[in-house]
PDB file of N, CA and C in Angstrom:
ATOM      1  N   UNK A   1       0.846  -1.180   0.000  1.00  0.00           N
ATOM      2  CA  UNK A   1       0.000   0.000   0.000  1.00  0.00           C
ATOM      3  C   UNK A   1       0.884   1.234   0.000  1.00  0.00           C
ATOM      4  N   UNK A   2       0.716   1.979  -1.020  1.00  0.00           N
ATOM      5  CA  UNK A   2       1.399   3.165  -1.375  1.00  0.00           C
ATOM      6  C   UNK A   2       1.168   4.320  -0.235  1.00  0.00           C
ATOM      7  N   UNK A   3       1.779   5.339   0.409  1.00  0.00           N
ATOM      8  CA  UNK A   3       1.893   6.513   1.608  1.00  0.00           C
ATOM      9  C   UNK A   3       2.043   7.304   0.660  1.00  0.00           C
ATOM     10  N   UNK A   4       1.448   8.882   0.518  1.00  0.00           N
ATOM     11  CA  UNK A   4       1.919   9.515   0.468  1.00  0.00           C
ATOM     12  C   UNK A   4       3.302  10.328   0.634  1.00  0.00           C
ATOM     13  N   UNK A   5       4.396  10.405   0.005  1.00  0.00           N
ATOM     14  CA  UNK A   5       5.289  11.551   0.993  1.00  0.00           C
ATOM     15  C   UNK A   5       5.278  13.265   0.670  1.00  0.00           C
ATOM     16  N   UNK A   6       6.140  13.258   1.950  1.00  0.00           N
ATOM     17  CA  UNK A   6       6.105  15.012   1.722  1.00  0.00           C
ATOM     18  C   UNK A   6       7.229  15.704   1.409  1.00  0.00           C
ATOM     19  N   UNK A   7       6.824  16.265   0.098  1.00  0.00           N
ATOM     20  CA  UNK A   7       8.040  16.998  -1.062  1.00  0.00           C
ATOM     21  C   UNK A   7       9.234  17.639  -0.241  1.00  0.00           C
ATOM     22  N   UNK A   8       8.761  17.936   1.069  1.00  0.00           N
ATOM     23  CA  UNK A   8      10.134  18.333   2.197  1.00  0.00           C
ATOM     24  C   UNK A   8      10.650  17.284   2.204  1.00  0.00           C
ATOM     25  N   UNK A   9      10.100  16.043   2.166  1.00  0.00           N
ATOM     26  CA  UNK A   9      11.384  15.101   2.792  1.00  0.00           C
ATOM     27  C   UNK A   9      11.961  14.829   1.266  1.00  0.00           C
ATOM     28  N   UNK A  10      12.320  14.895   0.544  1.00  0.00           N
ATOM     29  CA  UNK A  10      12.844  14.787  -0.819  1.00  0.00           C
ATOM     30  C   UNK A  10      13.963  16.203  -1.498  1.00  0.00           C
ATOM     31  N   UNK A  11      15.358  16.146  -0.884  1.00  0.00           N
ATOM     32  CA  UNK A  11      16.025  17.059  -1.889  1.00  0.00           C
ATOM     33  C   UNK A  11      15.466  17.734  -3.244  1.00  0.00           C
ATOM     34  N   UNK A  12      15.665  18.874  -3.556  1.00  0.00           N
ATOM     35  CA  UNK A  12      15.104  19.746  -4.584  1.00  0.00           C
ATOM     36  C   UNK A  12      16.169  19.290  -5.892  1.00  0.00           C
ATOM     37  N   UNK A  13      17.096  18.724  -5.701  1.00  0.00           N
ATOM     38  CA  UNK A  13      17.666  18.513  -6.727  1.00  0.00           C
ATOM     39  C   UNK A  13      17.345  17.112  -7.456  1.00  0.00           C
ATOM     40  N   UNK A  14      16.432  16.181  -6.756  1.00  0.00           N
ATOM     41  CA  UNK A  14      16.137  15.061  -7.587  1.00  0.00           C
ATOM     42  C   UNK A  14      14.122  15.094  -7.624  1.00  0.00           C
ATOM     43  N   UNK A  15      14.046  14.448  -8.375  1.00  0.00           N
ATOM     44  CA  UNK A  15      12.869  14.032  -8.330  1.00  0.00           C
ATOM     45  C   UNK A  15      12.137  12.371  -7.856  1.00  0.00           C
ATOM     46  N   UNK A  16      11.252  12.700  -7.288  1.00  0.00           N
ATOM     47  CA  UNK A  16      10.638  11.253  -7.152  1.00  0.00           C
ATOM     48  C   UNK A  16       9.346  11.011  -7.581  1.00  0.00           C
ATOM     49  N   UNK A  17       8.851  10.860  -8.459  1.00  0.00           N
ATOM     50  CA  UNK A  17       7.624  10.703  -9.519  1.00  0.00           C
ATOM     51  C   UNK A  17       6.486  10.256  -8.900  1.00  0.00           C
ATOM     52  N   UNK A  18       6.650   9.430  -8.034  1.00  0.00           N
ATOM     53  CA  UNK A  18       5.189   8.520  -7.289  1.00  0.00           C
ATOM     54  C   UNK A  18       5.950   7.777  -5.840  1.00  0.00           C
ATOM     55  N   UNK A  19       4.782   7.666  -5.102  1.00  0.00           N
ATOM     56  CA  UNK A  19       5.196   7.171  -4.086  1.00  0.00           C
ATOM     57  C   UNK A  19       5.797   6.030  -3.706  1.00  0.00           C
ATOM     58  N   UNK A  20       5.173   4.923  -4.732  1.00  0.00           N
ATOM     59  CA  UNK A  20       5.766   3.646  -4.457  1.00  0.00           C
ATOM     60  C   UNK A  20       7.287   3.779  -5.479  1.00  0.00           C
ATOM     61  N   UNK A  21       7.725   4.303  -5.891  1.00  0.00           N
ATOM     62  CA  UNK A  21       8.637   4.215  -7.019  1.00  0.00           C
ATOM     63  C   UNK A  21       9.942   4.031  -5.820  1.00  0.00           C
ATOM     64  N   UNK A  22      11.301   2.931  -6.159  1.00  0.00           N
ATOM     65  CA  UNK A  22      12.513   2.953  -5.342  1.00  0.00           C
ATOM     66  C   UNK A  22      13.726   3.754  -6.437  1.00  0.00           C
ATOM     67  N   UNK A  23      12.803   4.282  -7.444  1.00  0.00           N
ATOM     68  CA  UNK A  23      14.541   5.015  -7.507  1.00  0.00           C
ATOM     69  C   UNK A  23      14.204   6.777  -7.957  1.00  0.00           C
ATOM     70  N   UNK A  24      14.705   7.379  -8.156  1.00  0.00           N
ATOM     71  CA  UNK A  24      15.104   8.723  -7.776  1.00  0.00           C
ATOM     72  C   UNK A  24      15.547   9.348  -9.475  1.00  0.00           C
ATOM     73  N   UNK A  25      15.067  10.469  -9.650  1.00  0.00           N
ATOM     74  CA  UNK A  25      16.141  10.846 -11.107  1.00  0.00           C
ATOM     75  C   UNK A  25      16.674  12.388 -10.552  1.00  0.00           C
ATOM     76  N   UNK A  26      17.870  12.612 -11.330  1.00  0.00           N
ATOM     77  CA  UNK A  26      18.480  13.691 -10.895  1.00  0.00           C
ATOM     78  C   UNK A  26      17.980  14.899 -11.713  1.00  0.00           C
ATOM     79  N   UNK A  27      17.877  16.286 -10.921  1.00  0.00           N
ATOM     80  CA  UNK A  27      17.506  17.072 -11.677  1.00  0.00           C
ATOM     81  C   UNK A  27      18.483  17.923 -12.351  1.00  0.00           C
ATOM     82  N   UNK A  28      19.528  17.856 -11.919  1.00  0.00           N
ATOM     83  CA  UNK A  28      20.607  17.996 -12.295  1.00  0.00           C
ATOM     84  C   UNK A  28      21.791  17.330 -12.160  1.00  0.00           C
ATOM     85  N   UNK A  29      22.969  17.587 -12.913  1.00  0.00           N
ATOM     86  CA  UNK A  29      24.391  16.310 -12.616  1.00  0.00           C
ATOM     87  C   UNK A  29      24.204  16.367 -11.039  1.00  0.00           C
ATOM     88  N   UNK A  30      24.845  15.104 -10.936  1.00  0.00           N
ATOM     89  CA  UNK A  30      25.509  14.852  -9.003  1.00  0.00           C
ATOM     90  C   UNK A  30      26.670  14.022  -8.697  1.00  0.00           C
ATOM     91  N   UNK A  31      27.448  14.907  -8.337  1.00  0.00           N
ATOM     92  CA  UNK A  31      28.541  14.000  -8.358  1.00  0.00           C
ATOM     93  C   UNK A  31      28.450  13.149  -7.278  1.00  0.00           C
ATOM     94  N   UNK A  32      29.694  11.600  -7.367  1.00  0.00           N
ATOM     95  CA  UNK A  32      29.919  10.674  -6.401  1.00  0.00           C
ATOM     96  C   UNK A  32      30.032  11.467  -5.342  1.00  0.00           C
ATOM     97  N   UNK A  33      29.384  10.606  -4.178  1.00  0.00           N
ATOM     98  CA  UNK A  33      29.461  11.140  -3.050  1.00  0.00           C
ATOM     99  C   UNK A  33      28.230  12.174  -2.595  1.00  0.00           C
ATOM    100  N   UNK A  34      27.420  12.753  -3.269  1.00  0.00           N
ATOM    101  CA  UNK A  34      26.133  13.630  -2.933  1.00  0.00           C
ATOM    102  C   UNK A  34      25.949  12.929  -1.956  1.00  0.00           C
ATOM    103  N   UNK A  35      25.190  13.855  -0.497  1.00  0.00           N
ATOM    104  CA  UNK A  35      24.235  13.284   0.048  1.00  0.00           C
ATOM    105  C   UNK A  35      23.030  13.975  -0.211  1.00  0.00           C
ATOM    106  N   UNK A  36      22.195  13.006  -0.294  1.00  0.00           N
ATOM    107  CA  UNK A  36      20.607  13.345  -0.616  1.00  0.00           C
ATOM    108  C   UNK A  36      19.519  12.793   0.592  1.00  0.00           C
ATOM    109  N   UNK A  37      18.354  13.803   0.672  1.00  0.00           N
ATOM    110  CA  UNK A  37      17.493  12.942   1.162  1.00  0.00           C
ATOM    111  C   UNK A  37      16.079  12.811   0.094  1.00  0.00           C
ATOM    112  N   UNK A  38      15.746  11.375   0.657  1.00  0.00           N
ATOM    113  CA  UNK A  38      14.473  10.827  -0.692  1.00  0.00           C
ATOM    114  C   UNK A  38      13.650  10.355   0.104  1.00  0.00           C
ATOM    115  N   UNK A  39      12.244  10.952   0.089  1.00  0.00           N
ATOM    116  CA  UNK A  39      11.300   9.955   0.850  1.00  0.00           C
ATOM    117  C   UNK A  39      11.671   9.829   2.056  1.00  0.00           C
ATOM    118  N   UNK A  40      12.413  10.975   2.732  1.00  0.00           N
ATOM    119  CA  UNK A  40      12.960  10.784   3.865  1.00  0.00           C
ATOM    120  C   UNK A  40      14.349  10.453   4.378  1.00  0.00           C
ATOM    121  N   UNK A  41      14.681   9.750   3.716  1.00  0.00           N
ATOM    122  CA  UNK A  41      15.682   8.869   3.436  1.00  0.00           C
ATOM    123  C   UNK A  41      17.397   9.217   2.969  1.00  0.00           C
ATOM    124  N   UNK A  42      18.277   9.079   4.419  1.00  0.00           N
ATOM    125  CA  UNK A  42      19.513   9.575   3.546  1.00  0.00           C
ATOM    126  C   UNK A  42      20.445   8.436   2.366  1.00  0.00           C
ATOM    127  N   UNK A  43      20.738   9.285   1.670  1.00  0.00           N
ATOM    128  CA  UNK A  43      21.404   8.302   0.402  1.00  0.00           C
ATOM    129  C   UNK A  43      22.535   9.294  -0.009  1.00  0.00           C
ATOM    130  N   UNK A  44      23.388   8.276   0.159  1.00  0.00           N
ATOM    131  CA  UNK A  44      24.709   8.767  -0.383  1.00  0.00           C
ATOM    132  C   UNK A  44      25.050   8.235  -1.977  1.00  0.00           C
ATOM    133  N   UNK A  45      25.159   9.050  -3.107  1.00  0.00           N
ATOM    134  CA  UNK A  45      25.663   8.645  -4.203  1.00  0.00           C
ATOM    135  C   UNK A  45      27.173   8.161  -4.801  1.00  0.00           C
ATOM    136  N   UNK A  46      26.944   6.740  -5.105  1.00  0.00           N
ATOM    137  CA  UNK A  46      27.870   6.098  -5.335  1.00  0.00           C
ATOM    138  C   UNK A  46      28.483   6.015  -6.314  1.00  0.00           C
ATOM    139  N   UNK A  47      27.994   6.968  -7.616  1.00  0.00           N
ATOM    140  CA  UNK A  47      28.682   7.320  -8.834  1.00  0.00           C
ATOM    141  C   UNK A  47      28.186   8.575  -9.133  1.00  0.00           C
ATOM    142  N   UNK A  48      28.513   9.159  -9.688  1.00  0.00           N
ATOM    143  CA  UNK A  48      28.058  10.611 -10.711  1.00  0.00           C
ATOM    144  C   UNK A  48      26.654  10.276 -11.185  1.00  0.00           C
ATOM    145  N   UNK A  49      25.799  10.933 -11.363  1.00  0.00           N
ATOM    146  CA  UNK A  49      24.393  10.529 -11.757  1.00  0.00           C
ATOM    147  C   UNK A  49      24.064  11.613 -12.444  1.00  0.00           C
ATOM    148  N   UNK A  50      23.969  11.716 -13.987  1.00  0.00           N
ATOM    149  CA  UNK A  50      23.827  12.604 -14.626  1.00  0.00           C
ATOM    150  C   UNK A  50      21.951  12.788 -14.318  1.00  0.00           C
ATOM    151  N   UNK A  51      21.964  14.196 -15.316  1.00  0.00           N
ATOM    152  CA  UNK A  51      20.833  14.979 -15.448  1.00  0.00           C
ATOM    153  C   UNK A  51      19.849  13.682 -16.127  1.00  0.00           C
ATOM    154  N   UNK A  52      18.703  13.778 -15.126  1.00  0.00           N
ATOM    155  CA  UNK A  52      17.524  12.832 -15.753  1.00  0.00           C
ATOM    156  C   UNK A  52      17.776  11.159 -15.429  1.00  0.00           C
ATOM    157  N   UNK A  53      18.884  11.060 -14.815  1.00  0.00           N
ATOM    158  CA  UNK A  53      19.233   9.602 -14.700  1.00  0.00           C
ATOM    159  C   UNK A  53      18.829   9.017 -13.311  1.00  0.00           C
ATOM    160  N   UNK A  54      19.037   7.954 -13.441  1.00  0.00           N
ATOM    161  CA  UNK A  54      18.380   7.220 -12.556  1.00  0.00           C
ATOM    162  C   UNK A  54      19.090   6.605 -10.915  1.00  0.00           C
ATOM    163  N   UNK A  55      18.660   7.320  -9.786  1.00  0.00           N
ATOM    164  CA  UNK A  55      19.415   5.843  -9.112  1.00  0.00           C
ATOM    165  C   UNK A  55      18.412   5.106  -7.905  1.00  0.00           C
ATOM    166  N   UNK A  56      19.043   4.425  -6.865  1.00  0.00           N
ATOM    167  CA  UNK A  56      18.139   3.851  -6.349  1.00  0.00           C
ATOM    168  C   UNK A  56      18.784   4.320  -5.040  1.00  0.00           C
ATOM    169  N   UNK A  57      17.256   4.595  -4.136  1.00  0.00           N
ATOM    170  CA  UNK A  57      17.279   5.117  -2.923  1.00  0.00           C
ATOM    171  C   UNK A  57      16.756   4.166  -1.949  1.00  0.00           C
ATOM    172  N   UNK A  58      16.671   3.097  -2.244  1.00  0.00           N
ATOM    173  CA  UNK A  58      16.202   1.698  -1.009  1.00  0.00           C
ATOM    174  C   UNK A  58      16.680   0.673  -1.621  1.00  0.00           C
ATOM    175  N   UNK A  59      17.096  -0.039  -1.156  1.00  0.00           N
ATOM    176  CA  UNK A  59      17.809  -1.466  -1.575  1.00  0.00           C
ATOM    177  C   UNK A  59      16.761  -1.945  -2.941  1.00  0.00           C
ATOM    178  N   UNK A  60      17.427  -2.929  -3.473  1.00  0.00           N
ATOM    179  CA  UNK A  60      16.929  -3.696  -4.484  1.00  0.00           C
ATOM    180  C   UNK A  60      17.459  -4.689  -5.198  1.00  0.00           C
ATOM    181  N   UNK A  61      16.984  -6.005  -4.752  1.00  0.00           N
ATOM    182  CA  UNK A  61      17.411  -7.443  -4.791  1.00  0.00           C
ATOM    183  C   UNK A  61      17.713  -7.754  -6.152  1.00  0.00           C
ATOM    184  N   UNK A  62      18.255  -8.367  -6.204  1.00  0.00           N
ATOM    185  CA  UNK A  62      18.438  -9.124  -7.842  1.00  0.00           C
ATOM    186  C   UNK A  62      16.939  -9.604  -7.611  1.00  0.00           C
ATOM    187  N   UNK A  63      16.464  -9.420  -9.485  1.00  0.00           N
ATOM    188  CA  UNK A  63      15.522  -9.880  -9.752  1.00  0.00           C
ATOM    189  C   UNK A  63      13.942  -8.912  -9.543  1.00  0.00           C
ATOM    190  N   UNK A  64      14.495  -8.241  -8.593  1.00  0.00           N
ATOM    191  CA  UNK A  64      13.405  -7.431  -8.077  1.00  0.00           C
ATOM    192  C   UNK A  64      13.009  -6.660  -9.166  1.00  0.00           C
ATOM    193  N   UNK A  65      11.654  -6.276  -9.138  1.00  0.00           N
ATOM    194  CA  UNK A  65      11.171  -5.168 -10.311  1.00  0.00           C
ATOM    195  C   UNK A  65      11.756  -3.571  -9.794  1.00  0.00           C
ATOM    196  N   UNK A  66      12.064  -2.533 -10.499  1.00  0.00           N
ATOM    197  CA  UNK A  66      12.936  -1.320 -10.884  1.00  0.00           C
ATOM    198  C   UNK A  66      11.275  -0.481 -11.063  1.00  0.00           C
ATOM    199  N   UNK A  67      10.768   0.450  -9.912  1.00  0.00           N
ATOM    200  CA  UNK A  67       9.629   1.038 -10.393  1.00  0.00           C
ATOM    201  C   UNK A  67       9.776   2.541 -10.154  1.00  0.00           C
ATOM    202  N   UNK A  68       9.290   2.570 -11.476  1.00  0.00           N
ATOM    203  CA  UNK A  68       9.182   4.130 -11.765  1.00  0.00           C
ATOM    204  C   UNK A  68       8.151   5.066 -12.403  1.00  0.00           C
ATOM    205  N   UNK A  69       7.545   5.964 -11.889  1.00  0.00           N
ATOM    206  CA  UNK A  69       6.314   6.951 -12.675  1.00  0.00           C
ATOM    207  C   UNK A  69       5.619   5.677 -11.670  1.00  0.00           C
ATOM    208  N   UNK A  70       5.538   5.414 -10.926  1.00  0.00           N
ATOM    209  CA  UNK A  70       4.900   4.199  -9.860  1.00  0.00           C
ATOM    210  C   UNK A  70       4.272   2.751 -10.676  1.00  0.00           C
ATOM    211  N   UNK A  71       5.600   2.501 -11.855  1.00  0.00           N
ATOM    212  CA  UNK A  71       5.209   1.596 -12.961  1.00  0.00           C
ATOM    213  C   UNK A  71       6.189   0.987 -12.650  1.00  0.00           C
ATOM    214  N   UNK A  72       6.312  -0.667 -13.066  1.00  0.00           N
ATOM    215  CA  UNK A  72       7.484  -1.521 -12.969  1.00  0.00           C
ATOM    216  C   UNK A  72       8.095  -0.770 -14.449  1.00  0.00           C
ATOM    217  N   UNK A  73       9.877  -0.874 -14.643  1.00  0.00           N
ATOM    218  CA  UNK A  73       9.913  -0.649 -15.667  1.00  0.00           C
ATOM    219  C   UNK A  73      11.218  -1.397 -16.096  1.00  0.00           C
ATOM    220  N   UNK A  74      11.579  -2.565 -15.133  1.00  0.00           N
ATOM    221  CA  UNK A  74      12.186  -3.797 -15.607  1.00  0.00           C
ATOM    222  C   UNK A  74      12.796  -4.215 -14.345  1.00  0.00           C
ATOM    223  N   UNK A  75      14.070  -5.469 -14.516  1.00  0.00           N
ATOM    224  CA  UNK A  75      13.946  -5.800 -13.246  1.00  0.00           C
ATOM    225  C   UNK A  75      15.596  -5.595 -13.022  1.00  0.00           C
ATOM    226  N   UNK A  76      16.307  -5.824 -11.572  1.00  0.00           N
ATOM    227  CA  UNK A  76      17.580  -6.062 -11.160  1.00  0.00           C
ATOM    228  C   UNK A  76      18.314  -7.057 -11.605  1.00  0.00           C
ATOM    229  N   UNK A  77      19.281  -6.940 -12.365  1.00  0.00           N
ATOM    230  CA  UNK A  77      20.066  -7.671 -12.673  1.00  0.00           C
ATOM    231  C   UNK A  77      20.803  -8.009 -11.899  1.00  0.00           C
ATOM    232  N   UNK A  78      21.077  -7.623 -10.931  1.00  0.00           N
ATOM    233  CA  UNK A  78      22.104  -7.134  -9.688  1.00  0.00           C
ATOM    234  C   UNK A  78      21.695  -6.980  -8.412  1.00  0.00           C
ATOM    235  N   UNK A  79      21.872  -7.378  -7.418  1.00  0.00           N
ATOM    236  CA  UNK A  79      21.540  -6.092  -6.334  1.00  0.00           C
ATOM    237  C   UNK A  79      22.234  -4.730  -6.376  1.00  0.00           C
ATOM    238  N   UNK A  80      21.169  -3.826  -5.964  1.00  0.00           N
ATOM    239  CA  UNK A  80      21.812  -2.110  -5.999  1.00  0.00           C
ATOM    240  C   UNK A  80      21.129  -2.191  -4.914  1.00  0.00           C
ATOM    241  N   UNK A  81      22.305  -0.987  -4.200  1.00  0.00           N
ATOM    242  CA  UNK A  81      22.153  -0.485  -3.273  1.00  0.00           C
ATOM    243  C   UNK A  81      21.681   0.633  -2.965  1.00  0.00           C
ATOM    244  N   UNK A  82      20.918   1.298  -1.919  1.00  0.00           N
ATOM    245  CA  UNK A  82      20.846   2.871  -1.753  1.00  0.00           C
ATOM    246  C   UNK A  82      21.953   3.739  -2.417  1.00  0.00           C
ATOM    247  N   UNK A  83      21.417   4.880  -3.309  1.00  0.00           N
ATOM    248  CA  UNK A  83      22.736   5.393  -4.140  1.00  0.00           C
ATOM    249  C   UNK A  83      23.119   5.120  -5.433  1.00  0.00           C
ATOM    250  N   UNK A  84      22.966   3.870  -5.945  1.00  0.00           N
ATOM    251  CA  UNK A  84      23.732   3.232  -6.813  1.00  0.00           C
ATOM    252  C   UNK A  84      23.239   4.096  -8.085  1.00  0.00           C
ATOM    253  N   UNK A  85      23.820   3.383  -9.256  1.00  0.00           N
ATOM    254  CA  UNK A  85      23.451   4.478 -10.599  1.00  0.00           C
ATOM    255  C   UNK A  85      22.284   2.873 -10.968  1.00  0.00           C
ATOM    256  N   UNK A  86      21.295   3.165 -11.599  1.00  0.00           N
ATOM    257  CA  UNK A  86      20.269   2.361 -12.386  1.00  0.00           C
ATOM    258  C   UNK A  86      20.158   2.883 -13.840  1.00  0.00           C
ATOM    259  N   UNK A  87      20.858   1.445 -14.248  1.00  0.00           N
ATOM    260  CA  UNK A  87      20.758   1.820 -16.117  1.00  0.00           C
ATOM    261  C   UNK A  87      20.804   0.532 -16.238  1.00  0.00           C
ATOM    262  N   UNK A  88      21.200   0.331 -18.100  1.00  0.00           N
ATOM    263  CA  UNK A  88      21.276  -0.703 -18.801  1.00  0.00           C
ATOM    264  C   UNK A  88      22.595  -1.651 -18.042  1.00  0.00           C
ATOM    265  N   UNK A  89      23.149  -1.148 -17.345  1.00  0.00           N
ATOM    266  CA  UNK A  89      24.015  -2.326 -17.033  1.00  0.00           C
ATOM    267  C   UNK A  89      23.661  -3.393 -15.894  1.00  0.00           C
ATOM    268  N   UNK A  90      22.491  -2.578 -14.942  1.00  0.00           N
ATOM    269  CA  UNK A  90      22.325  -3.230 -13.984  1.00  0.00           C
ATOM    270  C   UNK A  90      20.691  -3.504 -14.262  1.00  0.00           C
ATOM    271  N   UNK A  91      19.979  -3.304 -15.034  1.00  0.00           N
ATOM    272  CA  UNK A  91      18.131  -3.983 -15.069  1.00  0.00           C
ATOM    273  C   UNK A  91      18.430  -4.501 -16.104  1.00  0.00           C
ATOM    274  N   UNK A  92      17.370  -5.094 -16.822  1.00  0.00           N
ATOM    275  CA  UNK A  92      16.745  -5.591 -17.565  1.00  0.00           C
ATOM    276  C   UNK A  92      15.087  -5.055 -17.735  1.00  0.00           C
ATOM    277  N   UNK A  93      14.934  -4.909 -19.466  1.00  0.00           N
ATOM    278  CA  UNK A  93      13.625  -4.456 -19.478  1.00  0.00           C
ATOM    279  C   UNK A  93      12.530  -5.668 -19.683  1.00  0.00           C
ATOM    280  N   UNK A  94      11.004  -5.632 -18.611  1.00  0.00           N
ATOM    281  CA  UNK A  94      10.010  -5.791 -19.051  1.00  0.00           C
ATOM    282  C   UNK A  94       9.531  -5.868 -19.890  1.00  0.00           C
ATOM    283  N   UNK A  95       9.525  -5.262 -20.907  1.00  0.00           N
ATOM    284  CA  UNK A  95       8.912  -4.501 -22.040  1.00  0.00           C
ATOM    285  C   UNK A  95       8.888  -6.279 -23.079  1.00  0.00           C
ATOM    286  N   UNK A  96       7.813  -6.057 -23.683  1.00  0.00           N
ATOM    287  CA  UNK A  96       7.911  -7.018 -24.822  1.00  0.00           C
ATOM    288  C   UNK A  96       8.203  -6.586 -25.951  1.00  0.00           C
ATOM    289  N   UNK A  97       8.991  -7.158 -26.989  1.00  0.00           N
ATOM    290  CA  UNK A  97       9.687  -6.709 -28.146  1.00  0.00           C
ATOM    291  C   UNK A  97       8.762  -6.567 -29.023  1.00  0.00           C
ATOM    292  N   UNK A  98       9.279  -5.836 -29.758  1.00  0.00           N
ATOM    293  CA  UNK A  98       8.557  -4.740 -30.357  1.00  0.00           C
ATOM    294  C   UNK A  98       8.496  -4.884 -32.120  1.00  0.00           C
ATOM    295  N   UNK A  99       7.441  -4.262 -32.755  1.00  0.00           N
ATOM    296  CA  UNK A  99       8.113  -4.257 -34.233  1.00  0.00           C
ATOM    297  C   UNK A  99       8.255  -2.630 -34.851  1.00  0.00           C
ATOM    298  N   UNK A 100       9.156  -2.795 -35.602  1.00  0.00           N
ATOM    299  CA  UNK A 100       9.733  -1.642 -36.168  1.00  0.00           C
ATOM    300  C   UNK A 100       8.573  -0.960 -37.098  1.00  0.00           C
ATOM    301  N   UNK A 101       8.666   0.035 -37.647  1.00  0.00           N
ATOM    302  CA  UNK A 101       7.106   0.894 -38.182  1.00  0.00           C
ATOM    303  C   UNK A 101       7.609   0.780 -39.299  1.00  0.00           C
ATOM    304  N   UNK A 102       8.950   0.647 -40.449  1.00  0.00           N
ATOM    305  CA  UNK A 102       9.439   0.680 -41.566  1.00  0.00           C
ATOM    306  C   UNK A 102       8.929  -0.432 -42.214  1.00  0.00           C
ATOM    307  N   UNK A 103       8.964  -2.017 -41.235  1.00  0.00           N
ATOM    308  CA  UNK A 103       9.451  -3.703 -41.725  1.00  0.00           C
ATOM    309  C   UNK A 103       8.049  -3.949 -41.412  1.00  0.00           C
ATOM    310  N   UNK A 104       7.889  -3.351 -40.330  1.00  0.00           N
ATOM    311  CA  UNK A 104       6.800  -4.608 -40.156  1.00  0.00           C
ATOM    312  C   UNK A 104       7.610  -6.099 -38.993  1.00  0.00           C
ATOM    313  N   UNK A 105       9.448  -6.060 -39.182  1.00  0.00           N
ATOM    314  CA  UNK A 105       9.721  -6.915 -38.562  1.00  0.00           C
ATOM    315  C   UNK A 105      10.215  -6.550 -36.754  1.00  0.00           C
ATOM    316  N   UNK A 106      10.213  -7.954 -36.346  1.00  0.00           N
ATOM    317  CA  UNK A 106      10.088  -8.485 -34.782  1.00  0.00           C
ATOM    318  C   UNK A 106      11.704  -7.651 -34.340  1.00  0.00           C
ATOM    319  N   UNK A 107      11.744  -6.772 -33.356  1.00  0.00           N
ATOM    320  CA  UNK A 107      12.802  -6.087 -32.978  1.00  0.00           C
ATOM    321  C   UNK A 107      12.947  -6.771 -31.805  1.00  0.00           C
ATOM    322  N   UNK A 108      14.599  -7.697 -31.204  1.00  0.00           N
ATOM    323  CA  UNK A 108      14.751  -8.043 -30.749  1.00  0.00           C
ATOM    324  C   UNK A 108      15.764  -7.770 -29.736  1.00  0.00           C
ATOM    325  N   UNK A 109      15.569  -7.100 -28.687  1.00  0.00           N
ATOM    326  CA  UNK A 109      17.066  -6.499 -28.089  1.00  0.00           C
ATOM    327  C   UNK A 109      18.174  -7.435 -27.985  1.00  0.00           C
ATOM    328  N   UNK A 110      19.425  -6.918 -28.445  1.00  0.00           N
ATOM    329  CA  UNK A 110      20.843  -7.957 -28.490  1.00  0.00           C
ATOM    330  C   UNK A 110      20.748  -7.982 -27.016  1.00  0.00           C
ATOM    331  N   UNK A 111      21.684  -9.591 -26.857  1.00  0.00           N
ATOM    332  CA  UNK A 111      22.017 -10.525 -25.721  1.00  0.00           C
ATOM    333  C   UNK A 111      23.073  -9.671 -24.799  1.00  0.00           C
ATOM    334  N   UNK A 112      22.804  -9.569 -23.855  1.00  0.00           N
ATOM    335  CA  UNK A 112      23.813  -8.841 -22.953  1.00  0.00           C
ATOM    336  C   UNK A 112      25.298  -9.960 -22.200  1.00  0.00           C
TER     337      UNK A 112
END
């Protein structure tokens, strides 16, 4: 069950889209080492986290779903930690493959 939070407890420099969401986007660059608070929550950044990017502010298991806009939007490849950067190296997308608007053919994301 999703809580409300309150936009005080959330640094002005990131955003947090919905309540249930565990990761954070930056509103501007942040370098390693920021401390932030999210949802209350202190988080120290463990890499540079560019503008619009993603990281995670509560743990998250391998395997676990990655939610954002309070939508799953793929899962942990990894465990990440509070902080960490969230991209293509560490999820995997949900998403079902897709077809291209030119072919007509089945778009298949390459094997990682």
């Amino acid at each position: 069950m999703s809580t409300l939070h309150d936009p005080a407890d959330t640094d002005s420099r990131v955003l947090l889209l919905a309540p249930d969401d565990n990761v954070a986007m930056a509103k501007r660059d942040l370098d390693a080492g920021t401390e932030l608070r999210v949802a209350g929550k202190r988080v120290t950044l463990a890499a540079q986290i560019l503008t619009g990017h993603k990281f995670a502010f509560a743990p998250i298991a391998e395997g676990d779903r990655i939610v954002k806009y309070g939508a799953p939007i793929g899962r942990a490849t990894a465990p990440i930690a509070p902080g960490d950067y969230v991209h293509i190296h560490n999820v995997t997308s949900d998403y079902l493959p897709t077809y291209t608007l030119d072919s007509g053919h089945e778009f298949l994301p390459e094997a990682h």
